[in-house]
N, C-alpha and C. Protein backbone atom coordinates (compact mmCIF):
# COMPACT_ATOMS: atom_id res chain seq x y z
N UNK A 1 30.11 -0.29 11.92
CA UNK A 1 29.08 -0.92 12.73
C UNK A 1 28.39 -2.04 11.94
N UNK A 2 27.84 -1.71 10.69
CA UNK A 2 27.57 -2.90 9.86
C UNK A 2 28.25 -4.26 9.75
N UNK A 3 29.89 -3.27 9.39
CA UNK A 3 30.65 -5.16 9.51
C UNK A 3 30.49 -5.81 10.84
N UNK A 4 30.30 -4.93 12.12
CA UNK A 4 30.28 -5.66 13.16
C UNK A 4 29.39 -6.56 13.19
N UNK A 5 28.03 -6.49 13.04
CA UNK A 5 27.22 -6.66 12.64
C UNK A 5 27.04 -8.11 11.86
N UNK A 6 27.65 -7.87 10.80
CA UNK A 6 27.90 -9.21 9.74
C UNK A 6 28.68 -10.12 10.70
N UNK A 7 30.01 -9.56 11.54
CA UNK A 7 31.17 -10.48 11.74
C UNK A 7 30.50 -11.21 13.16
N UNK A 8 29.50 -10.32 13.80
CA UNK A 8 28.57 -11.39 14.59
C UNK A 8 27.64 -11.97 14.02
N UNK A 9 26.89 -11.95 13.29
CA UNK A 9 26.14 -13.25 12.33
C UNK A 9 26.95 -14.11 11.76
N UNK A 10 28.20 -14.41 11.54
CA UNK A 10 29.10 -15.21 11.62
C UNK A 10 29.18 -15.36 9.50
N UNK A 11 28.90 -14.27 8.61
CA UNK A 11 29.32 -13.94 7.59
C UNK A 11 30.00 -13.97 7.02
N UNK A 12 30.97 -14.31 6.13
CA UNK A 12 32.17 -13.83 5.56
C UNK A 12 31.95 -12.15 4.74
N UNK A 13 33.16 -11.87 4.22
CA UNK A 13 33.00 -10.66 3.46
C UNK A 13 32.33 -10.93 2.40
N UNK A 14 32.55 -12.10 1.91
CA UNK A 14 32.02 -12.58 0.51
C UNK A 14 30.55 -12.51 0.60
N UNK A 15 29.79 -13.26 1.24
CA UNK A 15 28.66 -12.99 1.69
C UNK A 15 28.01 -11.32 2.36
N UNK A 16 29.15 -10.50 2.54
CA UNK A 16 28.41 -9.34 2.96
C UNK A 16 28.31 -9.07 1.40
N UNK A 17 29.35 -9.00 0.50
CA UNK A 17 29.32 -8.48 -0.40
C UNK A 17 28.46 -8.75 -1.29
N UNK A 18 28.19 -9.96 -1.08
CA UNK A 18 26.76 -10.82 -2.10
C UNK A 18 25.38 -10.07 -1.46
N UNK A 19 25.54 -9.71 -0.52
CA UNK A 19 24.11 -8.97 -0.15
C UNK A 19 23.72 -7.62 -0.44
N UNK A 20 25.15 -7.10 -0.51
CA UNK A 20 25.09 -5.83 -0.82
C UNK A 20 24.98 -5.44 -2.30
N UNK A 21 25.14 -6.61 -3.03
CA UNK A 21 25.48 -6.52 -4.18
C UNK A 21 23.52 -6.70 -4.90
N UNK A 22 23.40 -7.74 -3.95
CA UNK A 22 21.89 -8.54 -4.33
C UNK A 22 21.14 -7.02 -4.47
N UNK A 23 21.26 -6.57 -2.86
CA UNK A 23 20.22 -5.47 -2.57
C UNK A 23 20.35 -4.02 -3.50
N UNK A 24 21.76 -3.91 -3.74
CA UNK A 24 21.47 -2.52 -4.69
C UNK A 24 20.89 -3.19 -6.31
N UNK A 25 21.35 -4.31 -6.73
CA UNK A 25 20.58 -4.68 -7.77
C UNK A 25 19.00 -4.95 -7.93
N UNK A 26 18.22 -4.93 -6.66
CA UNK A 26 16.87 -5.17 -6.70
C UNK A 26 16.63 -3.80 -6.48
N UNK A 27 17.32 -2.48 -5.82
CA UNK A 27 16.85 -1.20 -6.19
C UNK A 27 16.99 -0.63 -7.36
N UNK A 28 18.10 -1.10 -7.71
CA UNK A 28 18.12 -0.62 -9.17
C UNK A 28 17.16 -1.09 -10.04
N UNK A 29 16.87 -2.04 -10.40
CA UNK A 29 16.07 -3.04 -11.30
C UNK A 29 14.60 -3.99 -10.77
N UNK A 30 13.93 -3.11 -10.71
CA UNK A 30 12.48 -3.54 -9.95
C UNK A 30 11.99 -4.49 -10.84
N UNK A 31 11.34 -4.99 -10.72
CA UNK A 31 10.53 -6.45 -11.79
C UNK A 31 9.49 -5.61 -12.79
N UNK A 32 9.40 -5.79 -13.63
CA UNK A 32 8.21 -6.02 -14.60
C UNK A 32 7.26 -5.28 -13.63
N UNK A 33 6.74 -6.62 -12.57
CA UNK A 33 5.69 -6.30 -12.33
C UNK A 33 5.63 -5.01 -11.37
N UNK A 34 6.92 -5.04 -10.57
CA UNK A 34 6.60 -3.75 -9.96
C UNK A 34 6.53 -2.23 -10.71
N UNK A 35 7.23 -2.55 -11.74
CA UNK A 35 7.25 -1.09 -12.46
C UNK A 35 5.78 -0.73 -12.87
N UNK A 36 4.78 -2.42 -13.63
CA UNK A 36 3.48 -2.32 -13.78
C UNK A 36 2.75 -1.20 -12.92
N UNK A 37 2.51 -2.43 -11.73
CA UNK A 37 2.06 -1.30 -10.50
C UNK A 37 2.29 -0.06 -9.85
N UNK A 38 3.43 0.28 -9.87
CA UNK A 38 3.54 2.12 -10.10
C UNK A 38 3.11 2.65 -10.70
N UNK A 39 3.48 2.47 -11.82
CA UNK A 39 2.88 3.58 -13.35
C UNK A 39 1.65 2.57 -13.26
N UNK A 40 0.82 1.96 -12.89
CA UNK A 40 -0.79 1.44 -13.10
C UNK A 40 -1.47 2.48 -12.40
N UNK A 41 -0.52 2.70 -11.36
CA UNK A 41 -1.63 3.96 -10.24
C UNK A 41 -1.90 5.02 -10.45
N UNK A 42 -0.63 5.23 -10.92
CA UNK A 42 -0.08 6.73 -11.57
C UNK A 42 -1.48 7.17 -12.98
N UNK A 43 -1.86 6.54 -13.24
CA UNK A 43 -2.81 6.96 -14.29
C UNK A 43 -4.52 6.31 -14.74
N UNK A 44 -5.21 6.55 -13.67
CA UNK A 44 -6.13 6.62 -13.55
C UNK A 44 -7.18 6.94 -14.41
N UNK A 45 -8.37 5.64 -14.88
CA UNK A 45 -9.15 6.06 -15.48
C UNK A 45 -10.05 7.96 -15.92
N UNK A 46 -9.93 7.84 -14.50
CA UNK A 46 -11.14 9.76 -14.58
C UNK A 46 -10.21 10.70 -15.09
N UNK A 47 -8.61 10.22 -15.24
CA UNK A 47 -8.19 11.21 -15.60
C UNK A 47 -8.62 12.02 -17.16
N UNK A 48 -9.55 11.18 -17.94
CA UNK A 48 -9.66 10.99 -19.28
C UNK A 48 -11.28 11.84 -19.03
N UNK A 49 -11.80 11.73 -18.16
CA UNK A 49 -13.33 11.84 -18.29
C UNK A 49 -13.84 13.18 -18.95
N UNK A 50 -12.95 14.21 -18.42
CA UNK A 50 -13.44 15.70 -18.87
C UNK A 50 -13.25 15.78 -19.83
N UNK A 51 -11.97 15.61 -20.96
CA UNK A 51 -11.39 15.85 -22.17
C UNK A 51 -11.44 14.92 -23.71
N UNK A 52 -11.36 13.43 -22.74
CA UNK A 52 -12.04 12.13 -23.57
C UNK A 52 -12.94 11.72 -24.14
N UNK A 53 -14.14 12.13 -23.53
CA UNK A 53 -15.36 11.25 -23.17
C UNK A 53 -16.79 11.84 -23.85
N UNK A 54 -17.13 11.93 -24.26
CA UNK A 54 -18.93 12.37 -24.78
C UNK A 54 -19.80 11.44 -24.97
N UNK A 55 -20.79 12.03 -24.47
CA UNK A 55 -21.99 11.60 -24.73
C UNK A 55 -23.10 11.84 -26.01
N UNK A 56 -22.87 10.39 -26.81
CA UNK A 56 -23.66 10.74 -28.22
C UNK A 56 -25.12 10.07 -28.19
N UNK A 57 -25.92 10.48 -28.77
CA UNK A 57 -27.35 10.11 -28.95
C UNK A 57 -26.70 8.75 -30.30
N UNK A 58 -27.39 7.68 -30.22
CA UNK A 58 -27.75 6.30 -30.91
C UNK A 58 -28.83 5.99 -31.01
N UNK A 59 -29.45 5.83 -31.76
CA UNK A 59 -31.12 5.47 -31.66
C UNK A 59 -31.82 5.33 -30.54
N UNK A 60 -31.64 7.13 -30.52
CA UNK A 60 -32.77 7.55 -29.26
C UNK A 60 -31.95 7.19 -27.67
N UNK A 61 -30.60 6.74 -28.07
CA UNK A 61 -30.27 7.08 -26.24
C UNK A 61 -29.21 7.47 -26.19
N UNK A 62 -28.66 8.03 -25.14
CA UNK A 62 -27.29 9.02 -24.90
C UNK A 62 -26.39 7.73 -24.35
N UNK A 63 -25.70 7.40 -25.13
CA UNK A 63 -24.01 6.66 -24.70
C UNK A 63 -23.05 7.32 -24.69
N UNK A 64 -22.11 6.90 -24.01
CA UNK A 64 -20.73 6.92 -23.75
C UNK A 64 -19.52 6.68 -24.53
N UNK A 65 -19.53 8.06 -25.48
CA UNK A 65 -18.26 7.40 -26.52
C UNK A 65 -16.97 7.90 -25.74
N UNK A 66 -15.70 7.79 -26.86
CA UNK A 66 -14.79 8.42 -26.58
C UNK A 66 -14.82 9.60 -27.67
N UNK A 67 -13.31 10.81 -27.13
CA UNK A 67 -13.69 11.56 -28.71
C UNK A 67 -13.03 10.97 -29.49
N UNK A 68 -12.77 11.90 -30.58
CA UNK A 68 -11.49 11.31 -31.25
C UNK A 68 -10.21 11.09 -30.86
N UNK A 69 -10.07 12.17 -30.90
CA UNK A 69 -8.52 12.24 -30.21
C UNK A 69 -8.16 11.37 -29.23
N UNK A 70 -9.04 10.76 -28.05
CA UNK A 70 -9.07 9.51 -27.19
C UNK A 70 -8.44 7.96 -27.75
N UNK A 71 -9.51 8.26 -28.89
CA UNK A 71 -9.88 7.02 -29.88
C UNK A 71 -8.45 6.84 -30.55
N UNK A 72 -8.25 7.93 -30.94
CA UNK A 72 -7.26 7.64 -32.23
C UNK A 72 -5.37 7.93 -30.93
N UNK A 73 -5.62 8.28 -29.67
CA UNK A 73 -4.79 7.58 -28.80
C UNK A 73 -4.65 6.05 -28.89
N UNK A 74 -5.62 5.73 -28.65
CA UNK A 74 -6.26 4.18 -28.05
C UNK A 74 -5.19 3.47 -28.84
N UNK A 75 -5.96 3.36 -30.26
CA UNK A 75 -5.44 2.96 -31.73
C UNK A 75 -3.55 3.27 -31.61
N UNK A 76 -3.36 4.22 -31.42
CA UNK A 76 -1.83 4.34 -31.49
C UNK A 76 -0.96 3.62 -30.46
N UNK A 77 -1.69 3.70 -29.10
CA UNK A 77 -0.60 2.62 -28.01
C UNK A 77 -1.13 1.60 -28.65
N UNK A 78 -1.99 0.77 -28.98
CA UNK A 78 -2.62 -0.56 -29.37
C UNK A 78 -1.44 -0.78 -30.14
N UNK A 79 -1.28 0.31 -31.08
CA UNK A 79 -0.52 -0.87 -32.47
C UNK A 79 1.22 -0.61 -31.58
N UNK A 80 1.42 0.72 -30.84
CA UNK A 80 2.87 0.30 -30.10
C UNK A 80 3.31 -0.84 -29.33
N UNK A 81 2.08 -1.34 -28.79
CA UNK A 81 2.20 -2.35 -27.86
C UNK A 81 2.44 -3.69 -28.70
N UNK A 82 1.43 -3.68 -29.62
CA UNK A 82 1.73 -4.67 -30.92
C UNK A 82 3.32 -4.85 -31.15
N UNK A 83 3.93 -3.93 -31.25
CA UNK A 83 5.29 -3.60 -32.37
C UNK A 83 5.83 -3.58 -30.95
N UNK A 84 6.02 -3.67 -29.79
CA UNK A 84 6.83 -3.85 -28.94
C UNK A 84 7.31 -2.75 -28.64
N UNK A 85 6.89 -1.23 -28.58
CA UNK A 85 7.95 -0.44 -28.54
C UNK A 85 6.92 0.31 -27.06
N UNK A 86 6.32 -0.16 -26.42
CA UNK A 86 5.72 0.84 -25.76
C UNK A 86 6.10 0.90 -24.28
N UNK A 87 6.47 1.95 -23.99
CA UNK A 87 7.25 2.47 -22.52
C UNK A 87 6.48 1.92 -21.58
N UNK A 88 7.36 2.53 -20.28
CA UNK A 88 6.22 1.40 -19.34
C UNK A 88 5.17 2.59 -18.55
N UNK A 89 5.52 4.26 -19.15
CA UNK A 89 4.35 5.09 -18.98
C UNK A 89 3.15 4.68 -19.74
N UNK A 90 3.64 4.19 -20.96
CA UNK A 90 2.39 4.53 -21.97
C UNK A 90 1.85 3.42 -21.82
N UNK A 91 2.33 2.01 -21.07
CA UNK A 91 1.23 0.54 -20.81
C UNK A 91 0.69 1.30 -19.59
N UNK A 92 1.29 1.96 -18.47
CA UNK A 92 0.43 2.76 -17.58
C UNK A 92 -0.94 3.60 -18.50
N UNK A 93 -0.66 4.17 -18.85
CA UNK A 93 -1.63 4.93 -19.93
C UNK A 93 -2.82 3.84 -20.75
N UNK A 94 -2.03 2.81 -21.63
CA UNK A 94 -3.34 2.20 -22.04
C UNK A 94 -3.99 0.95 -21.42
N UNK A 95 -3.52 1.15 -20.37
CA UNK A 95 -4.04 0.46 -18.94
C UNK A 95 -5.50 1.22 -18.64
N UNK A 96 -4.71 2.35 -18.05
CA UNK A 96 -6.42 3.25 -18.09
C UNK A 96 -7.38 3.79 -19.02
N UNK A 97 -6.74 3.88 -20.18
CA UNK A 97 -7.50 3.54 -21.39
C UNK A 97 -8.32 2.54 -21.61
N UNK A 98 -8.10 1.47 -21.23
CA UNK A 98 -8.65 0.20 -21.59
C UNK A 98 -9.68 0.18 -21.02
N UNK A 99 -9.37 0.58 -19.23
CA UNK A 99 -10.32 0.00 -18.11
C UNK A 99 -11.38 1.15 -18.56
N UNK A 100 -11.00 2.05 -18.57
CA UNK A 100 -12.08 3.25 -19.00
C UNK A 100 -13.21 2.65 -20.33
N UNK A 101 -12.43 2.26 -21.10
CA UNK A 101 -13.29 1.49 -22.31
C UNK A 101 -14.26 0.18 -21.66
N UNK A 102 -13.74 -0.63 -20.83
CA UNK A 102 -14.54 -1.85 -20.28
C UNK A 102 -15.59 -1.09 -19.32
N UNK A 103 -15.35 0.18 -18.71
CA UNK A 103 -16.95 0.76 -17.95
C UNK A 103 -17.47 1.34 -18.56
N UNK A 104 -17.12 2.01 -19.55
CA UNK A 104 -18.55 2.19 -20.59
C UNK A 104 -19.02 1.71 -21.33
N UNK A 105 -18.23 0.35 -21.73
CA UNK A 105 -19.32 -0.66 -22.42
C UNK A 105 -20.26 -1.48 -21.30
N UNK A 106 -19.60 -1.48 -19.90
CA UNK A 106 -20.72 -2.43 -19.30
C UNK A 106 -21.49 -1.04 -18.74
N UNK A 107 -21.96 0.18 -18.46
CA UNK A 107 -22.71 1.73 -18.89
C UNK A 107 -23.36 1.42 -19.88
N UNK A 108 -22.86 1.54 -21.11
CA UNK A 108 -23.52 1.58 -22.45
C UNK A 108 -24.48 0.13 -22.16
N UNK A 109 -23.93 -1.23 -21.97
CA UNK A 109 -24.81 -1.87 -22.11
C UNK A 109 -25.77 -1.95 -21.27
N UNK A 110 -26.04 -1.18 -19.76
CA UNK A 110 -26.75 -1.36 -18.80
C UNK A 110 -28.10 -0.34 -19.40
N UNK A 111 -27.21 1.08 -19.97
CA UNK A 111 -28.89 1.44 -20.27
C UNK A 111 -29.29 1.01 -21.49
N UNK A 112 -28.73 0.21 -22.61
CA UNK A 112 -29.54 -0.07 -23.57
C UNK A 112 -30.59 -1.36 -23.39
N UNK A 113 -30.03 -2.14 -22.03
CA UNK A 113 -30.79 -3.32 -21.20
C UNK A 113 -32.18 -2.55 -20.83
N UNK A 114 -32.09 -1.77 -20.20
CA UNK A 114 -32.78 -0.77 -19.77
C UNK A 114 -33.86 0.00 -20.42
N UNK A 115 -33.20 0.21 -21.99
CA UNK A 115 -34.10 1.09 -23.11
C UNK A 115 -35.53 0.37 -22.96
């Protein structure tokens, strides 16, 4: 039914075959960016909040650190990403790492505006 299909759009085989060929190669091999955006969703800042995250006293006010173990994550995709070796889970990962780090510094800086 397909070739019928093609042989009324007025196709050659060559051309079915170039399409068929195109289309399993764009399922197979998604772009960069689409792989980005999957694994970007897939790992979500809050996932970090319960296990990551504390709240330390600084001269007299409670901020938003990370713990260690967060921290010394952070530090380890940082320098993978550096050295080129980092999967496209773990740029998912210090994706939400990051963004997690950019809302508690603009947190941290809102209540020390505030102090």
């Amino acid at each position: 039914m397909r070739d019928e299909a093609i042989a009324l759009l007025g196709r050659s085989p060559s051309k079915k075959q170039k399409d068929e060929d195109s289309l399993l190669q764009y399922e197979q091999s998604p772009t960069k960016q689409d792989k980005n955006m999957i694994t970007q969703m897939m790992v979500q800042p809050s996932f970090w909040v319960e296990s990551g995250v504390k709240i330390s006293k600084v001269r007299n006010l409670y901020l938003f650190k990370f713990t260690d173990e967060l921290q010394s994550r952070l530090e380890e995709l940082s320098q993978k990403k550096k050295a080129g070796f980092l999967t496209s889970e773990e740029e998912a990962e210090l994706t939400g790492i990051l963004e997690l780090d950019r809302i508690f510094t603009l947190l941290n800086a809102r209540i020390i505006a505030e102090s």
